[in-house]
N, C-alpha and C. Protein backbone atom coordinates (compact mmCIF):
# COMPACT_ATOMS: atom_id res chain seq x y z
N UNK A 1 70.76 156.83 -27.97
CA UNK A 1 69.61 155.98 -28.13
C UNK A 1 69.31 155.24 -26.82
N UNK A 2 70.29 154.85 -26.17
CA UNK A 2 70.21 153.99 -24.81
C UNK A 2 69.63 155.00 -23.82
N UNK A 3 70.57 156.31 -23.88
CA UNK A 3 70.22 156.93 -23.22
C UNK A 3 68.79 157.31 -23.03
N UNK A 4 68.42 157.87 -24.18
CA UNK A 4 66.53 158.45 -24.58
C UNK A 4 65.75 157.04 -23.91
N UNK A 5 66.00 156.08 -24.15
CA UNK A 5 65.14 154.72 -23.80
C UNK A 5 65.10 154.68 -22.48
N UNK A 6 66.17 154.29 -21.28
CA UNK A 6 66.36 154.96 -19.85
C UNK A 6 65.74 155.87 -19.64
N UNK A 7 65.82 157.27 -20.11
CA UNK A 7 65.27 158.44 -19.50
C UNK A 7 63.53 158.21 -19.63
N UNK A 8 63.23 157.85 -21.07
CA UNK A 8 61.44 157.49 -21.34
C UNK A 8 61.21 156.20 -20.24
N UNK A 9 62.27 155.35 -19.54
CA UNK A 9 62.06 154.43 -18.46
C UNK A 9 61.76 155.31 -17.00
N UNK A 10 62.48 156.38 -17.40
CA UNK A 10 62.64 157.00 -15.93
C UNK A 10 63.63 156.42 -15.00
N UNK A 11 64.83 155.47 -15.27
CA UNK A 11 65.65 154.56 -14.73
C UNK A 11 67.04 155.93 -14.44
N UNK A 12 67.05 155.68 -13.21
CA UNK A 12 68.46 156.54 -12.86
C UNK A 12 69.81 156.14 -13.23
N UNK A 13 70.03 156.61 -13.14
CA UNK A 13 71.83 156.22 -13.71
C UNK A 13 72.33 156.92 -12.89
N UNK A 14 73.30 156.20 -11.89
CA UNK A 14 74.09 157.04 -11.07
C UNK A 14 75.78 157.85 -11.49
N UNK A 15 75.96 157.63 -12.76
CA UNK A 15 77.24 157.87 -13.45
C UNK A 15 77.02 157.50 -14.66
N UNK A 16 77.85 158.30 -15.64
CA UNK A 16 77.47 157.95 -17.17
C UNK A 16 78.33 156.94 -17.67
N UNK A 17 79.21 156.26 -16.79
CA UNK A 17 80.16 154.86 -16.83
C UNK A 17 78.77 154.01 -17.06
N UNK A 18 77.99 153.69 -16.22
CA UNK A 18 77.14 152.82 -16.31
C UNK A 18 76.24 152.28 -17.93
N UNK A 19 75.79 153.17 -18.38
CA UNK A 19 75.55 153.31 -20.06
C UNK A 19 76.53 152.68 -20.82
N UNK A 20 77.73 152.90 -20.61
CA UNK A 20 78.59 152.60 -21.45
C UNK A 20 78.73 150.84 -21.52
N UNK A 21 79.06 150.81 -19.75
CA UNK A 21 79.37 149.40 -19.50
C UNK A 21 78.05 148.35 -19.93
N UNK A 22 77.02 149.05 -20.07
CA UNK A 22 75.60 148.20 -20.51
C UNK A 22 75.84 147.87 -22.21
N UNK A 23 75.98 148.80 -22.80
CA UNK A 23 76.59 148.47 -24.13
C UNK A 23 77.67 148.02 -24.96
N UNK A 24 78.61 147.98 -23.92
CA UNK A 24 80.01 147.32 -24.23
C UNK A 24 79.82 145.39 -23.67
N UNK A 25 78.65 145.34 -22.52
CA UNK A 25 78.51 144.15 -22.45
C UNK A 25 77.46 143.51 -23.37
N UNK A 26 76.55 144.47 -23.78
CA UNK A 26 75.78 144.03 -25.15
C UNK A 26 75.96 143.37 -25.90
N UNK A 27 76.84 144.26 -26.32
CA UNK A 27 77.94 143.99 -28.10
C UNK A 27 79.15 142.52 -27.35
N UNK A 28 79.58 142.37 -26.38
CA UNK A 28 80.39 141.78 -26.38
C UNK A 28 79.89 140.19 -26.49
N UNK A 29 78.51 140.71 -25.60
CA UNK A 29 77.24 138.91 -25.68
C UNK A 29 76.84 139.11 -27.39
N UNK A 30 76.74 139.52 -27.87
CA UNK A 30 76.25 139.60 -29.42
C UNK A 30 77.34 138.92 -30.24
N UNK A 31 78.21 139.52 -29.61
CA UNK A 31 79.69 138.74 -30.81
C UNK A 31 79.99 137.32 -29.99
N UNK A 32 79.46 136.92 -28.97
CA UNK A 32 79.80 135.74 -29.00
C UNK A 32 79.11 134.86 -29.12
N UNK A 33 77.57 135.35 -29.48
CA UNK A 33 76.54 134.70 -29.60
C UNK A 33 76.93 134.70 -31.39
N UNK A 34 77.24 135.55 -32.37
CA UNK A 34 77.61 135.57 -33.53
C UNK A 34 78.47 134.35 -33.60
N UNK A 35 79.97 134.74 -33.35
CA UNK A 35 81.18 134.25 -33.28
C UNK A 35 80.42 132.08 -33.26
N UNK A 36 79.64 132.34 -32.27
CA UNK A 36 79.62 130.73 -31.89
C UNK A 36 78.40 130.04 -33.31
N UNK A 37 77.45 130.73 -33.76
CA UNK A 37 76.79 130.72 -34.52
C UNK A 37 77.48 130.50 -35.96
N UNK A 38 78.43 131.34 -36.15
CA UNK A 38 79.23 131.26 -37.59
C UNK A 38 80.27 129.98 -37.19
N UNK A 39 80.61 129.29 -36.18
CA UNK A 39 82.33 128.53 -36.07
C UNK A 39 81.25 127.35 -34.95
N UNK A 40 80.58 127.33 -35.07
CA UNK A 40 79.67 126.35 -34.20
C UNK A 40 79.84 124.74 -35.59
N UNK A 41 80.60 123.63 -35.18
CA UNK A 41 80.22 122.37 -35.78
C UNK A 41 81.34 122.78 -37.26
N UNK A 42 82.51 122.95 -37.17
CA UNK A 42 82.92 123.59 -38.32
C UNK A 42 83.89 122.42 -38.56
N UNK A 43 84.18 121.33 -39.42
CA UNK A 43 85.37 120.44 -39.36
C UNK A 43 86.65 120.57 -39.33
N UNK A 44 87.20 120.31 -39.01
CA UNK A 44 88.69 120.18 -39.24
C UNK A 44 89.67 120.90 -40.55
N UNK A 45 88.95 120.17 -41.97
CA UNK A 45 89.63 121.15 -42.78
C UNK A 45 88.54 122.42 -42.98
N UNK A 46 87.64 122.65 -42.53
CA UNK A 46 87.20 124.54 -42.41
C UNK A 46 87.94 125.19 -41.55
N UNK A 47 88.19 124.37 -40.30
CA UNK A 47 88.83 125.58 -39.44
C UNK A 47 90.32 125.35 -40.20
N UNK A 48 91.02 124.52 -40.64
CA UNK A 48 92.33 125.14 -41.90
C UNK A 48 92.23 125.49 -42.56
N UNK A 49 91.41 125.77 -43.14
CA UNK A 49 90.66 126.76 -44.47
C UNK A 49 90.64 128.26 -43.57
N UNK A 50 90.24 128.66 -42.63
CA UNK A 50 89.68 129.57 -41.68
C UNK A 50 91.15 130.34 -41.35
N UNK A 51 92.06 129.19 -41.03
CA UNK A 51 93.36 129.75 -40.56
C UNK A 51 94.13 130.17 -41.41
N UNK A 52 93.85 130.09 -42.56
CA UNK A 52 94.48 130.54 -43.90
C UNK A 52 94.60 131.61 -44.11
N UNK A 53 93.32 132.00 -43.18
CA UNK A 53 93.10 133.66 -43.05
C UNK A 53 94.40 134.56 -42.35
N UNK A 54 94.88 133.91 -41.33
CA UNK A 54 95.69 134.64 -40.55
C UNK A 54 97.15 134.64 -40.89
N UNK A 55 97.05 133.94 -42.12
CA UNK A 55 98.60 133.74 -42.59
C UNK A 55 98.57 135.06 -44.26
N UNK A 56 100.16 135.46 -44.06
CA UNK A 56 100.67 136.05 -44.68
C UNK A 56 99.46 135.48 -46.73
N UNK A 57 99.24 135.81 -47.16
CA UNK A 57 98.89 135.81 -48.88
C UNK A 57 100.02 135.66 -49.86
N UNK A 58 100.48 134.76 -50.36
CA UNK A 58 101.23 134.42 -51.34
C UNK A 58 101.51 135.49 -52.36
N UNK A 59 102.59 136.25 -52.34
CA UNK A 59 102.75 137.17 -53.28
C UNK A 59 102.51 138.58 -52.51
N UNK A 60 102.03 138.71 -51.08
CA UNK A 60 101.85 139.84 -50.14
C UNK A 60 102.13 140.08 -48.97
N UNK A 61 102.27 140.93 -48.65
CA UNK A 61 102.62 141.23 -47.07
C UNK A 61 101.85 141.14 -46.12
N UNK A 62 100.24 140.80 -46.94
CA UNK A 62 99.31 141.00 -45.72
C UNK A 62 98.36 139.81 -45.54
N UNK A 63 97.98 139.03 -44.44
CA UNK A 63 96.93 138.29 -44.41
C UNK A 63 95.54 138.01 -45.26
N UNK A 64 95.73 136.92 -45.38
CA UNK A 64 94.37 136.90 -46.49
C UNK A 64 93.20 137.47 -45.46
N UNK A 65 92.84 137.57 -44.87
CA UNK A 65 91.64 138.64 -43.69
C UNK A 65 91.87 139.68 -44.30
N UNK A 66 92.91 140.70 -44.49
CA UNK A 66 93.65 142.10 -44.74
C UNK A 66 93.43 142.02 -46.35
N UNK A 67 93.52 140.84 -46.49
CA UNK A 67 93.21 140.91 -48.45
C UNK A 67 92.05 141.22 -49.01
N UNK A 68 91.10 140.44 -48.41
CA UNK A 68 90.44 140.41 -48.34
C UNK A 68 89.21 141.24 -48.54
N UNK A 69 89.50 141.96 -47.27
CA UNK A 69 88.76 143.22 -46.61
C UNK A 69 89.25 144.70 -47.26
N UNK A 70 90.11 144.37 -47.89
CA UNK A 70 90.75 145.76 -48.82
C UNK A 70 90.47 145.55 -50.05
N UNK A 71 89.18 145.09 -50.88
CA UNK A 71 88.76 145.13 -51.93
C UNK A 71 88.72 146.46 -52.70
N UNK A 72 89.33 146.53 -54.45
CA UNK A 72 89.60 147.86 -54.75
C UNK A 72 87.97 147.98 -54.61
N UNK A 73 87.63 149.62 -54.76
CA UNK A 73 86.34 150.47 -54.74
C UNK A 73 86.17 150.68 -56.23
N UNK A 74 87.19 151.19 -57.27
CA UNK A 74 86.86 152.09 -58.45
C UNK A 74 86.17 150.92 -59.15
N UNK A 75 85.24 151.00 -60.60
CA UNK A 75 84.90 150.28 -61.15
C UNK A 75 85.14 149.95 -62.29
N UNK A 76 86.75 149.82 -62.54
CA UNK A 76 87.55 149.53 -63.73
C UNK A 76 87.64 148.00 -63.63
N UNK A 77 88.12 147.64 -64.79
CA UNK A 77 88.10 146.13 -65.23
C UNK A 77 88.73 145.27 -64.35
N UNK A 78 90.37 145.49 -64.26
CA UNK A 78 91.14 145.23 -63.23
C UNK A 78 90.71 144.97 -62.01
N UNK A 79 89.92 146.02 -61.52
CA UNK A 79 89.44 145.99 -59.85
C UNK A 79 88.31 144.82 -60.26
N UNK A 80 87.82 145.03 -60.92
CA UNK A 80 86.32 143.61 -61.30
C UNK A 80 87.04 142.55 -60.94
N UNK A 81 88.40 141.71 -61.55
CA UNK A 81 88.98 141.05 -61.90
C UNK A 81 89.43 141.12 -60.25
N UNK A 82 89.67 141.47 -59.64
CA UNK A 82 90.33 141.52 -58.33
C UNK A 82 88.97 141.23 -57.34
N UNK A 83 87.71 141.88 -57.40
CA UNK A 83 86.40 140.99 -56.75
C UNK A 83 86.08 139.48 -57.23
N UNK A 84 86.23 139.53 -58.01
CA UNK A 84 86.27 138.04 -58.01
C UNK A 84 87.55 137.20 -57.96
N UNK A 85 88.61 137.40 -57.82
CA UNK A 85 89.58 136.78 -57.27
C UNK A 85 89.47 136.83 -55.51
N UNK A 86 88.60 137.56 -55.00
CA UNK A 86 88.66 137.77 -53.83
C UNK A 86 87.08 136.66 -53.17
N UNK A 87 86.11 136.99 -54.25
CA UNK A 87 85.09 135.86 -54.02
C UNK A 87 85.66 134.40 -53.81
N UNK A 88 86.33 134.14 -55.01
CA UNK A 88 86.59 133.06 -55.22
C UNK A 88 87.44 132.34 -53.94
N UNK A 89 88.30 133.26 -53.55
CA UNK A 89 89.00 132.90 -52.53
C UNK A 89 88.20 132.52 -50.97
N UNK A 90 87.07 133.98 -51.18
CA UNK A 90 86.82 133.41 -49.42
C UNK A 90 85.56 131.91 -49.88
N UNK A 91 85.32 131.37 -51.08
CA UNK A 91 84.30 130.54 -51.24
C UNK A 91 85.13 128.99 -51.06
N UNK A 92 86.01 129.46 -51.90
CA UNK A 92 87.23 128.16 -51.52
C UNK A 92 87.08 127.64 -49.97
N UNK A 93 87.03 128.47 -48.92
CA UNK A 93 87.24 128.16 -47.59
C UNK A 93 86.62 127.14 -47.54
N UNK A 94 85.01 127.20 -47.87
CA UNK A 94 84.24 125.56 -47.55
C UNK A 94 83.27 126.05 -46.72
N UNK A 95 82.86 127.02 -46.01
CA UNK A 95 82.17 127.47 -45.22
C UNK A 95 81.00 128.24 -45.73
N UNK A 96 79.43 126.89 -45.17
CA UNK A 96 78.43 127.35 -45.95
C UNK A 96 77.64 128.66 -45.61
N UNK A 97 77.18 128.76 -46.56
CA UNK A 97 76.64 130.63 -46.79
C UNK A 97 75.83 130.54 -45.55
N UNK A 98 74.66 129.72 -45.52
CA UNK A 98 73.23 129.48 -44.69
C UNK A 98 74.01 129.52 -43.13
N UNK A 99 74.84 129.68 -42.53
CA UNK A 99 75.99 129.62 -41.08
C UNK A 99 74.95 131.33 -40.63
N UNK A 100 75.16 132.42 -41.85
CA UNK A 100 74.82 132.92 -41.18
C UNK A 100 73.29 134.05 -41.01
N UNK A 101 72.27 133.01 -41.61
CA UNK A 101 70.88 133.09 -41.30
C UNK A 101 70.43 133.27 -39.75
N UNK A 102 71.35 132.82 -39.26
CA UNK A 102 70.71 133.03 -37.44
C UNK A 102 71.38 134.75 -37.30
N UNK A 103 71.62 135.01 -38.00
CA UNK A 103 72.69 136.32 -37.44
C UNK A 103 72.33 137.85 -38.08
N UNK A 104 71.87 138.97 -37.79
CA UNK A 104 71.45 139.99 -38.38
C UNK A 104 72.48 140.30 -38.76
N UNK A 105 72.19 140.90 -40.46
CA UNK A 105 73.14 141.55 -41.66
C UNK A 105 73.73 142.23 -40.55
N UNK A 106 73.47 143.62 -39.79
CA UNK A 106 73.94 144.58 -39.15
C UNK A 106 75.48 143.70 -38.53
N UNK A 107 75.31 142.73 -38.36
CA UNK A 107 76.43 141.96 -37.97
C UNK A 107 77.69 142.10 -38.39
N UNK A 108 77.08 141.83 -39.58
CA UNK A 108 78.33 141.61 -40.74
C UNK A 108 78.96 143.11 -41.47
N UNK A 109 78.30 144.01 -41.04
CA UNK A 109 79.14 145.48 -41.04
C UNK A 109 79.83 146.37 -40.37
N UNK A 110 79.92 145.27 -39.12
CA UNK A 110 80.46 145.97 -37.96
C UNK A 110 82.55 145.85 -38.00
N UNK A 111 82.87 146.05 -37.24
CA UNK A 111 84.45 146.56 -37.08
C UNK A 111 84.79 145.11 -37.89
N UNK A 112 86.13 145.17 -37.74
CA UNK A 112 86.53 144.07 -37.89
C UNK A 112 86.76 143.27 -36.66
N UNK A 113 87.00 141.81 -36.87
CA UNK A 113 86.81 141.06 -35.73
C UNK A 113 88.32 140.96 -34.89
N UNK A 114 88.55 141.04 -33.61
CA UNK A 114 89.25 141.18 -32.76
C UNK A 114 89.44 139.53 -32.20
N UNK A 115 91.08 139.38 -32.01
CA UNK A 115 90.95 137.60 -31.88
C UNK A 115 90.56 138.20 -30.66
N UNK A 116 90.48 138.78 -29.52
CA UNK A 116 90.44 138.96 -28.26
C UNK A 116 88.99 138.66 -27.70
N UNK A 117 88.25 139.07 -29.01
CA UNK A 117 86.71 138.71 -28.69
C UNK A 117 86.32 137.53 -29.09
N UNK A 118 87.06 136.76 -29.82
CA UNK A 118 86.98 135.35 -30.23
C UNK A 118 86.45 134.21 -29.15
N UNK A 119 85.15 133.26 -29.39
CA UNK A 119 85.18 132.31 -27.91
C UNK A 119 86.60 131.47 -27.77
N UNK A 120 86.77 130.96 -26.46
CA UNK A 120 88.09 130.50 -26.02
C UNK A 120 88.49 129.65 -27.08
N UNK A 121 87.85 128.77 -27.35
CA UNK A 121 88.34 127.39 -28.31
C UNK A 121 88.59 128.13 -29.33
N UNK A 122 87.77 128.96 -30.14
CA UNK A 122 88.57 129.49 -31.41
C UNK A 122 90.00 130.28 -31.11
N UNK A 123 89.76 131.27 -30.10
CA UNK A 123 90.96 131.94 -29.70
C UNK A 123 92.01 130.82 -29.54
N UNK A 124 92.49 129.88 -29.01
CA UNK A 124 93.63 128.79 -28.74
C UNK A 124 93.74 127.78 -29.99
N UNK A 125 92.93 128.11 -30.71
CA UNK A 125 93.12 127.76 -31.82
C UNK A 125 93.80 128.43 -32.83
N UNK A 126 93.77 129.23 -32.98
CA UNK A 126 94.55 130.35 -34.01
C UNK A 126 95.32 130.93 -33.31
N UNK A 127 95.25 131.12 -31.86
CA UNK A 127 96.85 131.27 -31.40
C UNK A 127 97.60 130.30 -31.59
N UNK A 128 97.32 128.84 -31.29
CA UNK A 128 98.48 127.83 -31.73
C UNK A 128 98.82 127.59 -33.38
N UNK A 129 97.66 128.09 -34.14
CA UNK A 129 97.93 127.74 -35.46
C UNK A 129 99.02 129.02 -36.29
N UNK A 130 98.83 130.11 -35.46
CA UNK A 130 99.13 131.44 -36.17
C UNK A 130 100.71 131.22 -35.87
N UNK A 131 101.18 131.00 -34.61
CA UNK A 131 102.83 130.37 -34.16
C UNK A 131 103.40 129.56 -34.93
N UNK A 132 102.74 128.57 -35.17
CA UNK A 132 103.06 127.86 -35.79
C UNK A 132 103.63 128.26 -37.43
N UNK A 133 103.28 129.05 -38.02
CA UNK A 133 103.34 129.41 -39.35
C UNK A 133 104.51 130.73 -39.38
């Protein structure tokens, strides 16, 4: 797609590195324009609500993030019963819905989030909180 848009520019590209590095810096200004948009003005107990995420799940081996995000698929009773134990949980956090009206859906279907792409203050934040635990 980048490519076709360039070429209908008529814009040279001296190496096909260059394309890449245009879209890897895209996406990387997008997630931190996201990232700051969703964690922008967040209090004290949201971002401990937030960090809750990165800790082990009571009764599991895996982070409530990992719990989360592994919602069953089939549409038996049980699994029902398990979406809404999973609603309920990320609503608990405290973190209002309207955060992310500035932000296209397409957003919210993308990879999962990488602390590495995190802005600095959140990143040193959940590195000191995640040690800690």
């Amino acid at each position: 797609m980048l490519l076709e848009e360039l070429r209908r520019q008529r814009v040279l590209l001296s190496v096909p590195r260059v394309p890449e590095m245009l879209v890897h810096r895209a996406r990387t200004r997008a997630e931190q324009v996201s990232y700051r948009a969703l964690a922008e003005r967040l209090t004290e107990t949201q971002l401990d609500a937030l960090d809750t995420l990165l800790a082990p799940k009571p009764g599991t081996a895996l982070s409530g993030m990992v719990w989360v995000r592994q919602a069953p698929q089939a549409p038996a009773a049980r699994n029902m019963l398990a979406l809404v134990e999973r609603v309920r949980f990320v609503r608990a956090l405290g973190i209002e819905r309207d955060r992310q009206r500035n932000i296209p859906n397409v957003a919210f279907d993308r990879r999962p989030i990488r602390r590495s792409s995190l802005p600095q203050p959140l990143f040193c934040r959940a590195s000191a909180s995640s040690s800690v635990r």
